[in-house]
N, C-alpha and C. Protein backbone atom coordinates (compact mmCIF):
# COMPACT_ATOMS: atom_id res chain seq x y z
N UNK A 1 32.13 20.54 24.82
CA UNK A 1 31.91 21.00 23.46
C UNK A 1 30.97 20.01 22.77
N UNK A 2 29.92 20.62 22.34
CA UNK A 2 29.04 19.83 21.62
C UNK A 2 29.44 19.24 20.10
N UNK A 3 28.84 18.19 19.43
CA UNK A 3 29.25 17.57 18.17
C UNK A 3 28.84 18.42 17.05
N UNK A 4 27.42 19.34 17.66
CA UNK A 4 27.61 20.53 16.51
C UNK A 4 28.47 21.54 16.55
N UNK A 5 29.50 21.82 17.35
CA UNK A 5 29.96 22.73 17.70
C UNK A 5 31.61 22.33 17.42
N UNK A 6 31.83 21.22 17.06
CA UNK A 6 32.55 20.08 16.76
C UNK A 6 32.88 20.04 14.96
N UNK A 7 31.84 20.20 14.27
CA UNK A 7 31.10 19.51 12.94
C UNK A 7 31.50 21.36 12.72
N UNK A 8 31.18 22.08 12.60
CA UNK A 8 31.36 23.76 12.77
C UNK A 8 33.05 24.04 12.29
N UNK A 9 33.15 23.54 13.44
CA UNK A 9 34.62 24.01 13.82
C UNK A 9 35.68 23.15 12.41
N UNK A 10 35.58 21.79 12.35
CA UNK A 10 35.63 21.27 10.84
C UNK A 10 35.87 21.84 9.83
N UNK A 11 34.17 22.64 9.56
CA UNK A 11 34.08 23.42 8.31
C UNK A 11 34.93 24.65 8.64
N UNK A 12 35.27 25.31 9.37
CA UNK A 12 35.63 26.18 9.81
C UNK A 12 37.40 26.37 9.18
N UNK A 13 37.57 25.15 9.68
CA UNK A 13 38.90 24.41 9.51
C UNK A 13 39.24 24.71 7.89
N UNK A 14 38.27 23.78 7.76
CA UNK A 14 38.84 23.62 5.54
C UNK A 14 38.37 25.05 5.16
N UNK A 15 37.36 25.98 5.97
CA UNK A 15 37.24 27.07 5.39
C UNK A 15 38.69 27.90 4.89
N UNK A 16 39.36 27.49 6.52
CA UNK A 16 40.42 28.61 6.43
C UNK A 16 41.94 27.86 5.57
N UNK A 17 41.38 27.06 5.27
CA UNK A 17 42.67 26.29 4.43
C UNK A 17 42.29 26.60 3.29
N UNK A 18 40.97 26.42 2.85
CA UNK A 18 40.30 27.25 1.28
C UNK A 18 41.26 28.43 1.12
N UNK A 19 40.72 29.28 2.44
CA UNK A 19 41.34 30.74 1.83
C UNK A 19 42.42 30.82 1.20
N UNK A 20 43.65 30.19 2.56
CA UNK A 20 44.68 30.27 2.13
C UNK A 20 45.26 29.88 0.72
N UNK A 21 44.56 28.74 0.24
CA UNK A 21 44.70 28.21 -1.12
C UNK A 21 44.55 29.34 -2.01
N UNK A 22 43.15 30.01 -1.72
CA UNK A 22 42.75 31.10 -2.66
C UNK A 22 43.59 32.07 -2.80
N UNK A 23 44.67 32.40 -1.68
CA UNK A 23 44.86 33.53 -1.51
C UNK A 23 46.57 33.44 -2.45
N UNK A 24 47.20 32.48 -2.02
CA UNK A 24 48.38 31.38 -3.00
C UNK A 24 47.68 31.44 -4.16
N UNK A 25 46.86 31.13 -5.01
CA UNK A 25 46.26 31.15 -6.56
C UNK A 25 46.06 32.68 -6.81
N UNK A 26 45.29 33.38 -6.10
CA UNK A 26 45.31 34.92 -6.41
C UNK A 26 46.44 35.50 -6.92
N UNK A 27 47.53 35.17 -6.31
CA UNK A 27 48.75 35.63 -6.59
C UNK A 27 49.66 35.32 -7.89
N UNK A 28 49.03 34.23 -8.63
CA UNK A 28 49.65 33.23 -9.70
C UNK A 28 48.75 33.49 -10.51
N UNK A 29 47.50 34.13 -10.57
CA UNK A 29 46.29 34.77 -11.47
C UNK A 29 46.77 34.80 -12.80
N UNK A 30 47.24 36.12 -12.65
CA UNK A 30 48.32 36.54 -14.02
C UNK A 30 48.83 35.31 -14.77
N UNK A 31 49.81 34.48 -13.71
CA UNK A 31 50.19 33.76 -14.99
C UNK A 31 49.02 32.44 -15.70
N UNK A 32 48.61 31.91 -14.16
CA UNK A 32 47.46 31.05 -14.75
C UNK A 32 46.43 31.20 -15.45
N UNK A 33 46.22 32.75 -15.69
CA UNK A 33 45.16 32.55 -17.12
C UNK A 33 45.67 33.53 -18.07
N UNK A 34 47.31 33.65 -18.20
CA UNK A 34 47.79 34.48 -19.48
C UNK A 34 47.50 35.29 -19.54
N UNK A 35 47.84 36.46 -18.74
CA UNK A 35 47.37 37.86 -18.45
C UNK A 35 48.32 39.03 -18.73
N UNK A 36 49.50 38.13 -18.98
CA UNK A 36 50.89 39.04 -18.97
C UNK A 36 50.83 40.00 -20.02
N UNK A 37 50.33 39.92 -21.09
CA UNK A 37 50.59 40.61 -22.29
C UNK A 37 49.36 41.60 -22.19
N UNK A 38 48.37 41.34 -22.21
CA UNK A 38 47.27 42.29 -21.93
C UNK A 38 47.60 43.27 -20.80
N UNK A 39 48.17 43.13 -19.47
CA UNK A 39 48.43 43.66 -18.67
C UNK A 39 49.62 45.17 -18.79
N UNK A 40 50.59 44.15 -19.67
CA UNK A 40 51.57 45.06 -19.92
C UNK A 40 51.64 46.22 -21.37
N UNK A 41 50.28 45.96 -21.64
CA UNK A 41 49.71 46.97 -22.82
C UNK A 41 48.87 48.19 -21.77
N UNK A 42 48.50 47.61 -20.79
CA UNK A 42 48.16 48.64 -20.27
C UNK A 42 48.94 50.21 -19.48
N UNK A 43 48.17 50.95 -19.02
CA UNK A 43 48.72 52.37 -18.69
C UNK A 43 49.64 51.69 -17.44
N UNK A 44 51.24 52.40 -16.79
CA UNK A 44 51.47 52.09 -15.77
C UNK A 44 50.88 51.98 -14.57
N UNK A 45 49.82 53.26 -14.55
CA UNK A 45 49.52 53.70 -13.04
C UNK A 45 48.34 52.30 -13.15
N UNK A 46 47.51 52.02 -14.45
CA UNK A 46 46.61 51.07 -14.59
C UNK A 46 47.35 49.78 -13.26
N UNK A 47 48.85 49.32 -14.28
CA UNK A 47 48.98 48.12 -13.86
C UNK A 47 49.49 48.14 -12.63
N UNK A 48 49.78 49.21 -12.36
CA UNK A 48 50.36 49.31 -10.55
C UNK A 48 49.22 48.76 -9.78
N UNK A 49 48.43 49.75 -10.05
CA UNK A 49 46.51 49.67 -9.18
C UNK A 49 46.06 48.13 -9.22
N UNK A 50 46.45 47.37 -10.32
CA UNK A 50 46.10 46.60 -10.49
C UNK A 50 46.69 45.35 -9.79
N UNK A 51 48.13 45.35 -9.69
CA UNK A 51 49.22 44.80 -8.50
C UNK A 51 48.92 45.39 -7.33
N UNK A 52 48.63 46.12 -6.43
CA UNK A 52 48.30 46.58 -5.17
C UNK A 52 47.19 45.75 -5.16
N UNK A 53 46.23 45.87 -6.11
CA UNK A 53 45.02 45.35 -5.29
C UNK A 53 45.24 43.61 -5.30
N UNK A 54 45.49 43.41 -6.24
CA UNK A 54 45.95 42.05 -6.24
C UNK A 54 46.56 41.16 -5.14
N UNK A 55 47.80 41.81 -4.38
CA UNK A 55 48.23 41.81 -3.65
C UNK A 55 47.75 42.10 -1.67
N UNK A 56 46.77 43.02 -1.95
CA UNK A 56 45.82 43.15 -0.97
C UNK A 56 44.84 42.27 -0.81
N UNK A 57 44.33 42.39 -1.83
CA UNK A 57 43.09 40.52 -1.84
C UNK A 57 43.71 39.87 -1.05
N UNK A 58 45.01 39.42 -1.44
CA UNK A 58 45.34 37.87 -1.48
C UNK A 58 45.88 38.09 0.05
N UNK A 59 46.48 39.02 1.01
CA UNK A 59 47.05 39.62 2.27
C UNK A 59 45.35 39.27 3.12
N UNK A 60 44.40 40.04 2.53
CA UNK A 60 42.83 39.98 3.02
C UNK A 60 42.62 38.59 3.12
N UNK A 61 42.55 37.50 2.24
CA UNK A 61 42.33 36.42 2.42
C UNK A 61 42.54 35.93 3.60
N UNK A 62 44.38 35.77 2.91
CA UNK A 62 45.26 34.75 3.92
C UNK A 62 44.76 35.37 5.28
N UNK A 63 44.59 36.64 5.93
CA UNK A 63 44.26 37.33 6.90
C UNK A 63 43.16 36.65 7.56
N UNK A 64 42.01 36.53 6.55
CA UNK A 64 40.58 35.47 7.17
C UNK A 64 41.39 33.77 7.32
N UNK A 65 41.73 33.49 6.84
CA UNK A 65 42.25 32.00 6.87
C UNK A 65 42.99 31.90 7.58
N UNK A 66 44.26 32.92 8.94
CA UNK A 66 45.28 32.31 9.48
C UNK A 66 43.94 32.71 10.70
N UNK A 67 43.28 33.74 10.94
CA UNK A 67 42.45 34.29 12.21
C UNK A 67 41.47 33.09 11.61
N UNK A 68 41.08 32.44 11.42
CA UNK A 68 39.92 31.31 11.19
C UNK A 68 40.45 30.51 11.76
N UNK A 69 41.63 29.90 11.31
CA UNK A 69 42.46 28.76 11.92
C UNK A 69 42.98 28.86 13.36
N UNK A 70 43.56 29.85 13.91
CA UNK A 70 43.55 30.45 14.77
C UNK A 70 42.32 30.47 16.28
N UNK A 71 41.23 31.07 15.37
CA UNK A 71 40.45 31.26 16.45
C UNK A 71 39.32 30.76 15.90
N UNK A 72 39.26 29.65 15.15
CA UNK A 72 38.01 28.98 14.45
C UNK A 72 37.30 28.15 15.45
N UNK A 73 37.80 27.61 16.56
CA UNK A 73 37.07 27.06 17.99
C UNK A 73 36.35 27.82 18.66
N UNK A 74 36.96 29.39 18.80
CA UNK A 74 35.74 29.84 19.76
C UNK A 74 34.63 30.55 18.51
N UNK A 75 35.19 30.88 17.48
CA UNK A 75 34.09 31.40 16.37
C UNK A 75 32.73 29.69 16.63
N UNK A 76 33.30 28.87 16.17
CA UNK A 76 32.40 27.50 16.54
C UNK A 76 31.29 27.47 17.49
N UNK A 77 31.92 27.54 18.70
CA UNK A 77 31.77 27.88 20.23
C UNK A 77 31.05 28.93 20.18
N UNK A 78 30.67 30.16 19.56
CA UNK A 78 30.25 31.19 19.65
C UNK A 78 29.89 31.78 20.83
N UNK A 79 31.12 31.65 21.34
CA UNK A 79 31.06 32.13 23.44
C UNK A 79 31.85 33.96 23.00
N UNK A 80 32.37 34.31 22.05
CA UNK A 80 32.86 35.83 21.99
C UNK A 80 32.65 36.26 20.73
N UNK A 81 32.31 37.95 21.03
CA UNK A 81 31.48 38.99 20.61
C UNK A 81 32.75 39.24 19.41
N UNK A 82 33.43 39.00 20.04
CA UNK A 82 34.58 39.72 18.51
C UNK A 82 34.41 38.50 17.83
N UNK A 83 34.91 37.37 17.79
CA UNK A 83 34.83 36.33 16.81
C UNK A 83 33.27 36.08 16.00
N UNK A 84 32.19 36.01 17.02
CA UNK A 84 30.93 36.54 16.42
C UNK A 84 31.20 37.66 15.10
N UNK A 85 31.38 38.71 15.17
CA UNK A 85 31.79 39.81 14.46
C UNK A 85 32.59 39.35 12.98
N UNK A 86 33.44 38.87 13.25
CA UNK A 86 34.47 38.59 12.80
C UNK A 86 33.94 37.38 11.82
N UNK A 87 33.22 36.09 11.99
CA UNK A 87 32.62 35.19 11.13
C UNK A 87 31.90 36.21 10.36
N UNK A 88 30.89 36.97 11.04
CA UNK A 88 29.69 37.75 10.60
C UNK A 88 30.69 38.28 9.41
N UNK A 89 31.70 39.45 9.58
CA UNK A 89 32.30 39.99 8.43
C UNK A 89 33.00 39.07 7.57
N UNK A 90 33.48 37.97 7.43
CA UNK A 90 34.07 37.12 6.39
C UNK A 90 32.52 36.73 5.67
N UNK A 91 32.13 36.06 6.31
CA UNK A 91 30.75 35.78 5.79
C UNK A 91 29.99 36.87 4.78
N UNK A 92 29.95 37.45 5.20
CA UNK A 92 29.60 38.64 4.35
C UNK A 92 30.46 38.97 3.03
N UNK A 93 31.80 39.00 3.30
CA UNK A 93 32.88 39.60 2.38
C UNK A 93 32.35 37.68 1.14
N UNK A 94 32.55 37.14 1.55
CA UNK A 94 32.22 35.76 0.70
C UNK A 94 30.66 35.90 0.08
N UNK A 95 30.00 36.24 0.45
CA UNK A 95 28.45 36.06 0.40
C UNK A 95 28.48 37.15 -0.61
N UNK A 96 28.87 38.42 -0.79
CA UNK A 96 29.30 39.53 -2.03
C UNK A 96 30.08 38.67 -2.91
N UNK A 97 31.26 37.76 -2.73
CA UNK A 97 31.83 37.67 -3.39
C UNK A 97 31.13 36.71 -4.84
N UNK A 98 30.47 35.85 -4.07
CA UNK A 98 29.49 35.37 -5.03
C UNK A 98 28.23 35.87 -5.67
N UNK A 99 27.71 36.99 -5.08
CA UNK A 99 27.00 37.89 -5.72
C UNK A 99 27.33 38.55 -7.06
N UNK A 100 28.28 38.69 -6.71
CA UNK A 100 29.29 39.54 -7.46
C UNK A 100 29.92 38.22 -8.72
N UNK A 101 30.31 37.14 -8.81
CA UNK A 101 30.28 36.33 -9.44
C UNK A 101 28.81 36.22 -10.22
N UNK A 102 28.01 36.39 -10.03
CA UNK A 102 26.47 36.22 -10.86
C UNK A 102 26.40 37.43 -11.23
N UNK A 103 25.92 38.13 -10.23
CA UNK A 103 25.76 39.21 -10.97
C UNK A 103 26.28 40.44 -12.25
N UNK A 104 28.11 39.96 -11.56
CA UNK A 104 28.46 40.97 -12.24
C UNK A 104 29.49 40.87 -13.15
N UNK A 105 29.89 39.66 -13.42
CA UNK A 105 30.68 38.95 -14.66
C UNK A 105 30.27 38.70 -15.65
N UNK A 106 30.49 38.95 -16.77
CA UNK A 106 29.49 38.71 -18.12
C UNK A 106 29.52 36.83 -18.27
N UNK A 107 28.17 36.64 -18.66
CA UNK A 107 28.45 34.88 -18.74
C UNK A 107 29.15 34.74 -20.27
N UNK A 108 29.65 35.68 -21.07
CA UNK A 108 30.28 35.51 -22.06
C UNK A 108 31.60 34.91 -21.53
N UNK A 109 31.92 34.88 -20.87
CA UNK A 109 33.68 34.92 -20.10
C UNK A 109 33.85 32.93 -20.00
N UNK A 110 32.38 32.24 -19.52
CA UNK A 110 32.43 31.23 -19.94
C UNK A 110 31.38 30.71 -20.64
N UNK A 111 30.79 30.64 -20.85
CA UNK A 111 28.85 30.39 -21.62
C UNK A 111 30.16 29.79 -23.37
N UNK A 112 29.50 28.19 -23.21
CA UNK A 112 30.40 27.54 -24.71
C UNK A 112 31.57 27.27 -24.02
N UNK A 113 32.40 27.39 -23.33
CA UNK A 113 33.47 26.86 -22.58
C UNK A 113 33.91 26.20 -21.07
N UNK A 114 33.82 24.70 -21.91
CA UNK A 114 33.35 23.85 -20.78
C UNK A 114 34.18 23.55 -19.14
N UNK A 115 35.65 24.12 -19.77
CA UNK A 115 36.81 24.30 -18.63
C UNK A 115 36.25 25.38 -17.89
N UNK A 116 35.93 26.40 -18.66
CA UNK A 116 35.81 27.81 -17.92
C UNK A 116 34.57 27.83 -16.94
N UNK A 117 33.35 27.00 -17.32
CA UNK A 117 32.21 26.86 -16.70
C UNK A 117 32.64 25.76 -15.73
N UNK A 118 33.28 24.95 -15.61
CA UNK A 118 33.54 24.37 -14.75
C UNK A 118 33.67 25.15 -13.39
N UNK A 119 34.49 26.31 -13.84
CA UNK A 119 35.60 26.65 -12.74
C UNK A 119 34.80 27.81 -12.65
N UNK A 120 34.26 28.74 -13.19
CA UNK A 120 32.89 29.27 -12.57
C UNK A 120 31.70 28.77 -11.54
N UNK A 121 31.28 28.02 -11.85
CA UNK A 121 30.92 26.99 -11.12
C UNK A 121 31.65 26.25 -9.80
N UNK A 122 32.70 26.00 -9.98
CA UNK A 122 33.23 25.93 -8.84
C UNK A 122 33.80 27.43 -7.95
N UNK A 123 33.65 28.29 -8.26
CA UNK A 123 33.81 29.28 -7.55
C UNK A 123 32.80 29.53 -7.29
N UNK A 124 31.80 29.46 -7.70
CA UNK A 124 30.45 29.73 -6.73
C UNK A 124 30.17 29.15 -5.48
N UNK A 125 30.44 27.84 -5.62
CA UNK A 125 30.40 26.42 -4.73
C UNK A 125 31.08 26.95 -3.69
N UNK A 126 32.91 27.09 -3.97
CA UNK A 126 33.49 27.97 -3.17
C UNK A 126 33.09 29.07 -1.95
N UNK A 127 32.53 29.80 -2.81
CA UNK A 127 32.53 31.14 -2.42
C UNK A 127 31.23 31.60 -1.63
N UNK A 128 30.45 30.87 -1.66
CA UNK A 128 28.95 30.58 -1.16
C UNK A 128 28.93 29.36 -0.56
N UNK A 129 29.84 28.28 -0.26
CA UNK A 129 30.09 27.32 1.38
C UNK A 129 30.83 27.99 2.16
N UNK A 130 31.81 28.91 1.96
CA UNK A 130 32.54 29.69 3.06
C UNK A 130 31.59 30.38 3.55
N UNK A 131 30.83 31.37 2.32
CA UNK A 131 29.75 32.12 3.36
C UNK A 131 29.16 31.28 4.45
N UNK A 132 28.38 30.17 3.88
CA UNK A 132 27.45 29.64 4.75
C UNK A 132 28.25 29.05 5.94
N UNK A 133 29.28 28.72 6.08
CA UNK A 133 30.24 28.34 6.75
C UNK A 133 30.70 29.19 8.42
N UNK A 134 30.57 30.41 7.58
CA UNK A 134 30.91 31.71 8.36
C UNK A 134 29.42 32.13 8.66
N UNK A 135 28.18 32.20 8.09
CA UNK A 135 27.69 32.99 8.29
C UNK A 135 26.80 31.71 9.89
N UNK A 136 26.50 30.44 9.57
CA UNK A 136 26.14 29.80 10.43
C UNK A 136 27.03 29.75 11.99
N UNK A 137 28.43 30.25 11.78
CA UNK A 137 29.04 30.16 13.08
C UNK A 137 28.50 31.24 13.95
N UNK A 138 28.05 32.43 13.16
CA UNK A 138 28.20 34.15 13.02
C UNK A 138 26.35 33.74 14.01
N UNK A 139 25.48 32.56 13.68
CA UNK A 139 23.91 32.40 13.97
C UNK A 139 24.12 31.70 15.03
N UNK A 140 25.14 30.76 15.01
CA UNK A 140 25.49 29.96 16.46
C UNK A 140 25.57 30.89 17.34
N UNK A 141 26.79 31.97 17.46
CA UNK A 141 27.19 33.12 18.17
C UNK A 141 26.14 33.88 18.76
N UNK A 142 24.88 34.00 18.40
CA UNK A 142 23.72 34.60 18.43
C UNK A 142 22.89 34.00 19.82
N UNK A 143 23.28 32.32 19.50
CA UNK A 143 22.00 31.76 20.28
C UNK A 143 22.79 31.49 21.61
N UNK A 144 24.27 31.75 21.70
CA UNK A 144 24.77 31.43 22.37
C UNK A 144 25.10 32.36 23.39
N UNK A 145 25.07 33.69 23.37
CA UNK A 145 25.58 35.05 23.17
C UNK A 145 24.22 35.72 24.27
């Protein structure tokens, strides 16, 4: 095993411990940014939809983060076509996700709020090193393949 292949597998590593983190905070959303009362003004079927998906994210995550951890050596290694695949699609699902952070969040949400821009900001950081994380194992897989 080579030291880039080594150095990979690393990032690979804290990738899938990220998730899991993310996927544990997803779930605590609601209460960590005071959501309860707004939520429960809403329509039922609203807040059901809104718990399913919630709940699915955070299942999706942990899902990339235990198969990362799991099989984050041969994703590294890029010696198989499914794990190839498999970086390729997390990578992707992350690489939207920060798209989707720029593009499609109003900067009113933090723009003047210096906590909130923080942590905008750090979700970008986030959410766009996993990509690159995933998407470089997904280019290894390629040359190797």
């Amino acid at each position: 095993m080579s030291a880039i292949t080594l150095d990979v597998q690393s990032l690979l590593r804290a990738a899938a411990a990220v998730q899991m983190a993310v996927a544990v905070l997803n779930l605590r959303l609601v209460r960590l940014l005071k959501w309860e009362d707004s939520l429960e003004q809403l329509p039922l079927l609203l807040r059901q939809v809104f718990t399913v998906h919630l709940w699915f994210i955070s299942l999706t995550v942990a899902i990339f983060g235990v198969m990362t951890w799991r099989f984050g050596a041969i994703m590294a290694a890029g010696s198989d076509p499914a794990c190839a695949w498999l970086s390729g699609a997390i990578g992707l699902f992350w690489g939207l996700r920060a798209v989707i952070q720029i593009a499609y969040y109003s900067p009113s949400h933090w723009r003047g709020h210096t906590g909130r821009t923080i942590v905008n900001i750090g979700c970008l950081v986030v959410y766009g090193g996993m990509s690159f994380v995933y998407l470089l194992a997904t280019a290894r897989s390629w040359q190797a393949l």
